[in-house]
N, C-alpha and C. Protein backbone atom coordinates (compact mmCIF):
# COMPACT_ATOMS: atom_id res chain seq x y z
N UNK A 1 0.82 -1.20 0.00
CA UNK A 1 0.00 0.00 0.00
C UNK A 1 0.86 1.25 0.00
N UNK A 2 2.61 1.11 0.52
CA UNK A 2 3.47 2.05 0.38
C UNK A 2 3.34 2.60 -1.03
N UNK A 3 3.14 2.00 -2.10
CA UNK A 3 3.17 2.54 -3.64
C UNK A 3 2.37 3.62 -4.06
N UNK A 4 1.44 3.56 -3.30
CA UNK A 4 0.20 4.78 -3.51
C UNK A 4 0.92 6.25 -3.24
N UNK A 5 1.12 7.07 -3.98
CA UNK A 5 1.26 8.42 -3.73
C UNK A 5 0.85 9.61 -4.73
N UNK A 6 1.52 10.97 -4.84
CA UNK A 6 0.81 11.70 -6.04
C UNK A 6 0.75 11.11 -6.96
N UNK A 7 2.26 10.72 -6.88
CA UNK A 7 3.16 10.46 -8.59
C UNK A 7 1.99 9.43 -9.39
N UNK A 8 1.86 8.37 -8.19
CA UNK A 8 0.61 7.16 -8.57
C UNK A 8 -0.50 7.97 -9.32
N UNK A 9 -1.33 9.20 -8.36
CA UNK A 9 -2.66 9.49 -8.81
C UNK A 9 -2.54 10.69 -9.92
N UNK A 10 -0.99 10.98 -10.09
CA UNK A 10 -0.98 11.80 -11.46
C UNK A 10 -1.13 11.38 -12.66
N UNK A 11 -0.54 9.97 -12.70
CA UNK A 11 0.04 9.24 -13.67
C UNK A 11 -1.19 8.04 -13.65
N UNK A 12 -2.31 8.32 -14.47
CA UNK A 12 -3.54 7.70 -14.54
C UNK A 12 -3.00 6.52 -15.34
N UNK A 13 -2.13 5.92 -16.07
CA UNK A 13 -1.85 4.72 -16.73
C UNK A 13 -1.30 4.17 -15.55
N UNK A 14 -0.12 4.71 -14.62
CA UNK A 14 0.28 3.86 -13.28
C UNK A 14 -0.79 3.25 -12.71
N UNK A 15 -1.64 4.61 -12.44
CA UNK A 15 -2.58 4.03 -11.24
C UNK A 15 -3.72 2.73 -12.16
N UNK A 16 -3.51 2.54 -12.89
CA UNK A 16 -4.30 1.84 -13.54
C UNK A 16 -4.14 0.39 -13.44
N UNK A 17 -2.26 0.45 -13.80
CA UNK A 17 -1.93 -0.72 -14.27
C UNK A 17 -1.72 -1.26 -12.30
N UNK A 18 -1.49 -0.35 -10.95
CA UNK A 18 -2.03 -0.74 -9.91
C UNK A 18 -2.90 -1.99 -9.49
N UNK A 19 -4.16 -1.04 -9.93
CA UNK A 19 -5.16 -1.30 -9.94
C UNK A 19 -5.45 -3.05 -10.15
N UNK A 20 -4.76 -2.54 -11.62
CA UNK A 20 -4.88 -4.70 -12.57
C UNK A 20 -4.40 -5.75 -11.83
N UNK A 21 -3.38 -5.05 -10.98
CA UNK A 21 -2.35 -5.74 -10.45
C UNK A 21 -2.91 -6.26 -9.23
N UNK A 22 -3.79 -5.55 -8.17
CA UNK A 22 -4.25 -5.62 -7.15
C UNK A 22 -5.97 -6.26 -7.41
N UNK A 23 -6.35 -6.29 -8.75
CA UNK A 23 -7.54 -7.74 -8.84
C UNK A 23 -7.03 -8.22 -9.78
N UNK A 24 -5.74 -8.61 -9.44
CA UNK A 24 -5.55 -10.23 -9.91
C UNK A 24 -5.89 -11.78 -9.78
N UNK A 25 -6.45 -11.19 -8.19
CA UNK A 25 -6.63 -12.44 -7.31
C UNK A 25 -8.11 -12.80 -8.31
N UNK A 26 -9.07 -11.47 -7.95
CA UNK A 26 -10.24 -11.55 -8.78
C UNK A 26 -10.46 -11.90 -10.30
N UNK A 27 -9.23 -11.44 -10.96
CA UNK A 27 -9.54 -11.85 -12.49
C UNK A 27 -9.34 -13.57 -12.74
N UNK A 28 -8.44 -14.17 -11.58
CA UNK A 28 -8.37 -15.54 -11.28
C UNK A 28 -8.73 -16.46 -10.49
N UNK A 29 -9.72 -15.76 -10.21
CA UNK A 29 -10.43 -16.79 -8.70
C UNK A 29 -10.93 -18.23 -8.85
N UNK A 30 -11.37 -18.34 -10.05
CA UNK A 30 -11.99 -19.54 -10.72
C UNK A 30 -10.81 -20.51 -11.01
N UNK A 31 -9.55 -20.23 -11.16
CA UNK A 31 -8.56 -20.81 -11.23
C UNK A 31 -8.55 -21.10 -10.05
N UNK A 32 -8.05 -20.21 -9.10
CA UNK A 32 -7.98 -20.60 -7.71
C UNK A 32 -8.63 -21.45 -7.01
N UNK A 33 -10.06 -21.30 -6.91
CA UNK A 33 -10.44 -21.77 -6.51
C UNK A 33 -10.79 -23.07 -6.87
N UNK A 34 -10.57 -23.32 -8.05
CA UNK A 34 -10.26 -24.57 -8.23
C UNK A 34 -9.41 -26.08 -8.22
N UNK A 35 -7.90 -24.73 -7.71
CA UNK A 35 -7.16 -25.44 -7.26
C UNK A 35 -7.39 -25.64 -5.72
N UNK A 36 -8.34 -25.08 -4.60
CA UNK A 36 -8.20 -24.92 -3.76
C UNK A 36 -9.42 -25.63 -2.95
N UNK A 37 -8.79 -26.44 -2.01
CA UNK A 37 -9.74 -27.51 -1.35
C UNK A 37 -10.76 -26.50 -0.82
N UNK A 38 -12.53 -26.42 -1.41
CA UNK A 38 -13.18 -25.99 -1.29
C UNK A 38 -13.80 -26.18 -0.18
N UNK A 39 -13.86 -27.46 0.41
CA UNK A 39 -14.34 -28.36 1.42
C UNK A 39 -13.70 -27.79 2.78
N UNK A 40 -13.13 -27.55 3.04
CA UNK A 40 -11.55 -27.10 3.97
C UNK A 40 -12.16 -25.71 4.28
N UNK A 41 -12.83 -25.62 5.16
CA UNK A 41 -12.68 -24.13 6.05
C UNK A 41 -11.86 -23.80 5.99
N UNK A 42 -10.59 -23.86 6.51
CA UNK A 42 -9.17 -23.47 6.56
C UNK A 42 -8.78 -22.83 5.31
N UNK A 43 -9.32 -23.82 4.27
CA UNK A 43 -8.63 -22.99 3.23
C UNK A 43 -9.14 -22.12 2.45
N UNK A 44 -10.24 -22.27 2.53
CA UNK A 44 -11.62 -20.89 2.17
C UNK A 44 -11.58 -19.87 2.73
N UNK A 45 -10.99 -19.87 4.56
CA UNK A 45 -10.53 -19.26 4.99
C UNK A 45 -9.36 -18.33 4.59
N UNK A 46 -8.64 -19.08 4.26
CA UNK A 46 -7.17 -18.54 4.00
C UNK A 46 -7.13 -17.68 2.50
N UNK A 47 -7.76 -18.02 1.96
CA UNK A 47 -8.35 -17.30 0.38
C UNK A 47 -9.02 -16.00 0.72
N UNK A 48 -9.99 -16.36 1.50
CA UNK A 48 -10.83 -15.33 1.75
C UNK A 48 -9.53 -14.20 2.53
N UNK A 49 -9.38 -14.46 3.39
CA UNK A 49 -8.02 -13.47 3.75
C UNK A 49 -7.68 -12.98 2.38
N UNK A 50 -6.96 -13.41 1.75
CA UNK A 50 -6.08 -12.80 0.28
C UNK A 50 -7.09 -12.24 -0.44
N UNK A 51 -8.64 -12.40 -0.89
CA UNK A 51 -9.26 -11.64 -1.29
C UNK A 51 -9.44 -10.32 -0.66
N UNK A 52 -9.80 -10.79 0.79
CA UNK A 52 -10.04 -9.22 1.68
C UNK A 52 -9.01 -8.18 1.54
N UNK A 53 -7.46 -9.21 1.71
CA UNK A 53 -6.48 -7.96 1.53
C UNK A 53 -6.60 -7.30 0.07
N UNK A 54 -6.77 -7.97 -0.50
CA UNK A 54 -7.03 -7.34 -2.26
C UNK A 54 -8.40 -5.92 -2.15
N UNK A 55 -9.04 -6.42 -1.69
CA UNK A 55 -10.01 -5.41 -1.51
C UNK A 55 -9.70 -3.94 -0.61
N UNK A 56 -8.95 -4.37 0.47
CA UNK A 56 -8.77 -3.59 1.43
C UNK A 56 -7.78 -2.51 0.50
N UNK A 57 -6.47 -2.89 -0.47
CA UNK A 57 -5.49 -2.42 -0.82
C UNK A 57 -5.91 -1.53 -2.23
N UNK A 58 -6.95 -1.86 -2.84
CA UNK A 58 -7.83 -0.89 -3.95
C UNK A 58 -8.58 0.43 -3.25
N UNK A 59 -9.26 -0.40 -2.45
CA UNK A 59 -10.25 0.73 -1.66
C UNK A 59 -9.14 1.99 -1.07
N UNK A 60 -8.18 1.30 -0.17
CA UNK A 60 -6.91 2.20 -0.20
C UNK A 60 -6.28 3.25 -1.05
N UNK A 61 -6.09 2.48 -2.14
CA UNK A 61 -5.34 3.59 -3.19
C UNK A 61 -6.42 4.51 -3.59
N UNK A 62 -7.78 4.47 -4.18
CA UNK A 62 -9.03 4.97 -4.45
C UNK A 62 -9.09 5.75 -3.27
N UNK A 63 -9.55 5.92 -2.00
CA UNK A 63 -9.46 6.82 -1.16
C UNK A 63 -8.28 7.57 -0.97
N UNK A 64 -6.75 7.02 -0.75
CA UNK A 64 -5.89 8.08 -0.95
C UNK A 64 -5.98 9.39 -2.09
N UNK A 65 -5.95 8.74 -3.53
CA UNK A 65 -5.73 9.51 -4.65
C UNK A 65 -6.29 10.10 -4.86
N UNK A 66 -8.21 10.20 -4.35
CA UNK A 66 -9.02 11.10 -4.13
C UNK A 66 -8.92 11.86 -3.12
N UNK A 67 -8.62 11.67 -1.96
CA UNK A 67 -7.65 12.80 -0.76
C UNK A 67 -6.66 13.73 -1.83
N UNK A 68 -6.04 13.19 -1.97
CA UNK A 68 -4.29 13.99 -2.85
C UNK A 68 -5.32 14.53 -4.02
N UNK A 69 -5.87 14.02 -4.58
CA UNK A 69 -6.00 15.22 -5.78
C UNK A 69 -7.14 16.36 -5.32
N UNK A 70 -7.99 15.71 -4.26
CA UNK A 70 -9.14 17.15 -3.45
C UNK A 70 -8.15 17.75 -2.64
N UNK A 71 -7.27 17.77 -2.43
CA UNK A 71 -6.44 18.60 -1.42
C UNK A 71 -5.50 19.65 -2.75
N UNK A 72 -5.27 19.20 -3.97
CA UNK A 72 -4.71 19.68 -4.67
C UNK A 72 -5.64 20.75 -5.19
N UNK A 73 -6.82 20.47 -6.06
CA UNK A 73 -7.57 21.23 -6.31
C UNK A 73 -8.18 22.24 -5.50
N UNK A 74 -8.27 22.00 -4.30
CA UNK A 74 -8.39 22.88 -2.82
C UNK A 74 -7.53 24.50 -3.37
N UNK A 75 -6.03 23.76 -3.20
CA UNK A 75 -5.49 24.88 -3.17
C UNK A 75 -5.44 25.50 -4.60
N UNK A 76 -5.79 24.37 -5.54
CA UNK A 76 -5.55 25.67 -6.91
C UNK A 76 -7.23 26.79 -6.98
N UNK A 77 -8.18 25.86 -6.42
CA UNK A 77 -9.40 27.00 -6.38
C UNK A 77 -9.14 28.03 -5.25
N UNK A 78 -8.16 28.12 -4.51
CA UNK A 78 -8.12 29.32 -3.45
C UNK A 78 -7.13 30.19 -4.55
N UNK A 79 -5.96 29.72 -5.56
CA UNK A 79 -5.28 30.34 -6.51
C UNK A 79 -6.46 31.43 -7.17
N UNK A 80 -7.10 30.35 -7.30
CA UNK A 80 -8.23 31.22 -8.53
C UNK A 80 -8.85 32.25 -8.56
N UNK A 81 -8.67 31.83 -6.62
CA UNK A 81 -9.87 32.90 -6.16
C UNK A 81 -8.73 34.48 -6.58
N UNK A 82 -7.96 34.41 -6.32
CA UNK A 82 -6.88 35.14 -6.43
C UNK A 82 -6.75 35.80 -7.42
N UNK A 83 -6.62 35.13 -8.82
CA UNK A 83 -6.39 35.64 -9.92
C UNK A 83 -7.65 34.63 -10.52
N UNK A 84 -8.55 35.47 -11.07
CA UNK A 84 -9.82 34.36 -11.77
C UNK A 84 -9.59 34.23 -13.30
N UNK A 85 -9.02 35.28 -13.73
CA UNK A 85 -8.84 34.80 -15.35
C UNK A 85 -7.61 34.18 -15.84
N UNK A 86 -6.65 33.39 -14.93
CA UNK A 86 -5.69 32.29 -15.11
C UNK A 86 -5.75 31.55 -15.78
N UNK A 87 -5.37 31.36 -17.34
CA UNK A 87 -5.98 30.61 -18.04
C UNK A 87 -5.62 28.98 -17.91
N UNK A 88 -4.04 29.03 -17.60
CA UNK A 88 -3.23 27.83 -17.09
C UNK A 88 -4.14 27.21 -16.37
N UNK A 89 -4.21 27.52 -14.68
CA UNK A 89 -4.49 27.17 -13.87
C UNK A 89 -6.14 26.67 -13.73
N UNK A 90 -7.02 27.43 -14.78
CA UNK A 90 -7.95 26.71 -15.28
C UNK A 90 -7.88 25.45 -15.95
N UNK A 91 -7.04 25.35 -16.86
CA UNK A 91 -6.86 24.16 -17.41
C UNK A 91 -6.26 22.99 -16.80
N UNK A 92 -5.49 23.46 -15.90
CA UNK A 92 -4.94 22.74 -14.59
C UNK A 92 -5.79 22.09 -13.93
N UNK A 93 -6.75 22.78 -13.79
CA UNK A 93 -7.87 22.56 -12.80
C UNK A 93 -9.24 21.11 -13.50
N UNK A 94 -9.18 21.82 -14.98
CA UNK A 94 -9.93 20.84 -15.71
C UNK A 94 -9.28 19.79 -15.80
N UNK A 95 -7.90 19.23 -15.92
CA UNK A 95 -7.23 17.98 -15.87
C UNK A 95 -7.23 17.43 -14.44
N UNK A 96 -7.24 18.00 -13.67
CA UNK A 96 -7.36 17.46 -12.38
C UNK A 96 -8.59 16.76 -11.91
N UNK A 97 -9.62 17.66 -12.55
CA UNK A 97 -10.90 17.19 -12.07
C UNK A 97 -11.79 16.39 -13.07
N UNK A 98 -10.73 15.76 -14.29
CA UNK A 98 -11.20 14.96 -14.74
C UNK A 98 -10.30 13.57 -14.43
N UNK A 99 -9.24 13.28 -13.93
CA UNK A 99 -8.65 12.58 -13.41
C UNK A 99 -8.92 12.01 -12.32
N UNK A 100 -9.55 12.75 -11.17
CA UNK A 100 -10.29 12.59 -9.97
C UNK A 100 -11.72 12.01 -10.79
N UNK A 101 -12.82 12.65 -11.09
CA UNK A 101 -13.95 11.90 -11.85
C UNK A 101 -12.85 10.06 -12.43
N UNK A 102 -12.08 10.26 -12.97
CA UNK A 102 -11.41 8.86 -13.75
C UNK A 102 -11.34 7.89 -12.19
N UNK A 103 -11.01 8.17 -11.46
CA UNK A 103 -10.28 7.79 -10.26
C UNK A 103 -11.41 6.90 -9.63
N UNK A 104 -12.12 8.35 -9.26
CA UNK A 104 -13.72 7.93 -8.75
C UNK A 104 -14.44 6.74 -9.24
N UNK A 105 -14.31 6.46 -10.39
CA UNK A 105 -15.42 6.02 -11.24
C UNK A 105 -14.99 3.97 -10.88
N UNK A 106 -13.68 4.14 -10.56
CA UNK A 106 -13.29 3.01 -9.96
C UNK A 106 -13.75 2.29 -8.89
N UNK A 107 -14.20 2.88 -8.16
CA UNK A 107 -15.39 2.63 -7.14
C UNK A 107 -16.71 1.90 -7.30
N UNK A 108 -17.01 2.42 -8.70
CA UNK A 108 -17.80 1.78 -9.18
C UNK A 108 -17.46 0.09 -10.72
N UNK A 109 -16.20 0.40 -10.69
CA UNK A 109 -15.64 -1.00 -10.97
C UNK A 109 -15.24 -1.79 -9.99
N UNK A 110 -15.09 -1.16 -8.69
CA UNK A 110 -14.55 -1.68 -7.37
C UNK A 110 -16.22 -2.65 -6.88
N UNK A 111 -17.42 -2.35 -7.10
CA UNK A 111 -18.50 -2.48 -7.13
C UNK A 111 -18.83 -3.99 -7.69
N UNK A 112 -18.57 -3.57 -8.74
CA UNK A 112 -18.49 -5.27 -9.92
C UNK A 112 -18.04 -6.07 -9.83
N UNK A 113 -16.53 -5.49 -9.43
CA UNK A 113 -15.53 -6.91 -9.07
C UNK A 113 -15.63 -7.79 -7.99
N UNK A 114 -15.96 -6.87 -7.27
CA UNK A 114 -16.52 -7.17 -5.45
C UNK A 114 -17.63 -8.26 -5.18
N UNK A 115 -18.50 -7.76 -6.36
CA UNK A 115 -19.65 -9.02 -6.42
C UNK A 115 -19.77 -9.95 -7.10
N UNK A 116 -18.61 -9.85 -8.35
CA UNK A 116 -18.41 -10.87 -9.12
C UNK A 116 -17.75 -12.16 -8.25
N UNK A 117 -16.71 -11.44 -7.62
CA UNK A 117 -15.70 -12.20 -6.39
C UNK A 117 -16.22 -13.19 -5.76
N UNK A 118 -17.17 -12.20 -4.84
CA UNK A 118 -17.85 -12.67 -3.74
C UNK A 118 -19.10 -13.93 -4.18
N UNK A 119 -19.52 -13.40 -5.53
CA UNK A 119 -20.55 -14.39 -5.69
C UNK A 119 -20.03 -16.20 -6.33
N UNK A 120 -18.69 -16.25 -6.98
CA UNK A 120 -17.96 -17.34 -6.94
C UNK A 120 -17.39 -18.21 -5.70
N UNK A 121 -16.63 -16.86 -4.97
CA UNK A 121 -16.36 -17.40 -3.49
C UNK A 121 -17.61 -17.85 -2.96
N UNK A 122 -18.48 -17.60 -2.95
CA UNK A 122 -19.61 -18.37 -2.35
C UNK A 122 -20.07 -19.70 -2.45
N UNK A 123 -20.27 -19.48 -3.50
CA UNK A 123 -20.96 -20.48 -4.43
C UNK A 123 -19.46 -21.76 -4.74
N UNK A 124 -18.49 -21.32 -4.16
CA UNK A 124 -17.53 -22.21 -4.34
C UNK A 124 -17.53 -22.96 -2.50
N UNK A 125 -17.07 -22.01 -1.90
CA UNK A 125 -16.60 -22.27 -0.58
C UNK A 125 -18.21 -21.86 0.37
N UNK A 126 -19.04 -22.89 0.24
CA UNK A 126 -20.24 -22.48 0.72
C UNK A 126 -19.81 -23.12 2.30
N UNK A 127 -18.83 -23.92 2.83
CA UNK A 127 -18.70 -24.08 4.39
C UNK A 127 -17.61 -22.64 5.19
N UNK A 128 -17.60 -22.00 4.31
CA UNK A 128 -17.03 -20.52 4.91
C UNK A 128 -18.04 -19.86 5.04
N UNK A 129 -18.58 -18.93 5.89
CA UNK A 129 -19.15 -17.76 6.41
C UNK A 129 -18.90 -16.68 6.69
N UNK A 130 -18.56 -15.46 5.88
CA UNK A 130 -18.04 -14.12 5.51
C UNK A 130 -18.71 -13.40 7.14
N UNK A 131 -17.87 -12.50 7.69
CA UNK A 131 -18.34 -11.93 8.86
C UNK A 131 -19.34 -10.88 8.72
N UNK A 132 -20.11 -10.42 9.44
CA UNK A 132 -21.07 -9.40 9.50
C UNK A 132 -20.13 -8.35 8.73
N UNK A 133 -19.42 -8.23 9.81
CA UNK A 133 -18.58 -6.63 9.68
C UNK A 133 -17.95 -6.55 8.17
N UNK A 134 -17.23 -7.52 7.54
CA UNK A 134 -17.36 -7.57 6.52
C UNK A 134 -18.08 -7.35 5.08
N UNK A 135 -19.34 -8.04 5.71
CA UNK A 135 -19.98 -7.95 4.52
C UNK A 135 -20.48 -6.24 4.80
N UNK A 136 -20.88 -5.77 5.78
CA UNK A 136 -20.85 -4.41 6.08
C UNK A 136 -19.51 -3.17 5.50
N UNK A 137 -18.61 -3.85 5.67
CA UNK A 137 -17.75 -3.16 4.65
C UNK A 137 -17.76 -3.26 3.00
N UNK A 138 -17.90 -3.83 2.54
CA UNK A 138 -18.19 -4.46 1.15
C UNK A 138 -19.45 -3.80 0.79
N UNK A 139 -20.36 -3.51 0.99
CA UNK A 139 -21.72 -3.19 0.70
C UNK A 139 -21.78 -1.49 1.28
N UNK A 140 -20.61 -1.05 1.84
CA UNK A 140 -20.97 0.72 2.09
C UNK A 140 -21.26 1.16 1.74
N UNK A 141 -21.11 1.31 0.58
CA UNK A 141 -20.39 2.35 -0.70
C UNK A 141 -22.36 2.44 -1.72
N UNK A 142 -22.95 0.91 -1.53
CA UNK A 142 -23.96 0.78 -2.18
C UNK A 142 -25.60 1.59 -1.75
């Protein structure tokens, strides 16, 4: 989760290729879980861990990079206030706040993947039982 910083949420192909990197587990679960004694609490268990951290470490970068770029735009709209016909710093402002919208919108791919996940893990490892609090985290956002 150390990797997350501006440079990450400037550089919208980084944060992207992040992103791919961190639902990997998800783009392969069906593999996985196929290799993986379904039967075995323990090990439905132990999956389910590596999914959660996968989840936990998106939701992460997505809330940081939206912090860092509203804290950025913060200060260029107090610029503005300053000088309003800046033409730069307008345009500054429009790349920023379409990068943030880009950012955002992950949340709502964060959405899909989450239930795509969850609805295999289920339906695979039906002697595991996902915790309240969990599924309460997973479902916030909805």
């Amino acid at each position: 989760m150390n990797e997350v910083n501006a440079d990450t949420c400037y550089n919208l192909s980084y944060f992207k290729d992040l992103m791919k990197e961190y639902r990997k587990i998800d783009d392969n679960i069906m593999l996985k879980l196929n290799t993986t004694d379904t039967h075995s609490k323990e090990a439905c268990a132990n999956f389910f861990v590596e999914l959660a951290d996968a989840y936990q470490k998106r939701e992460y970068a997505i809330d940081k990079c939206l912090k860092i770029l509203d804290a950025e735009l913060e200060k260029k709209h107090k610029a503005l206030e300053d000088d309003p016909f800046d033409k730069d710093l307008k345009n500054q402002m429009f790349v920023d706040e379409s990068k943030r919208r880009m950012i955002n919108n992950e949340f709502t791919v964060e959405d899909i993947v989450r239930e795509r996940s969850l609805t295999v893990f289920k339906n695979k490892c039906r002697i595991f039982h996902i915790s309240k609090e969990f599924e309460e985290f997973i479902n916030k956002r909805r």
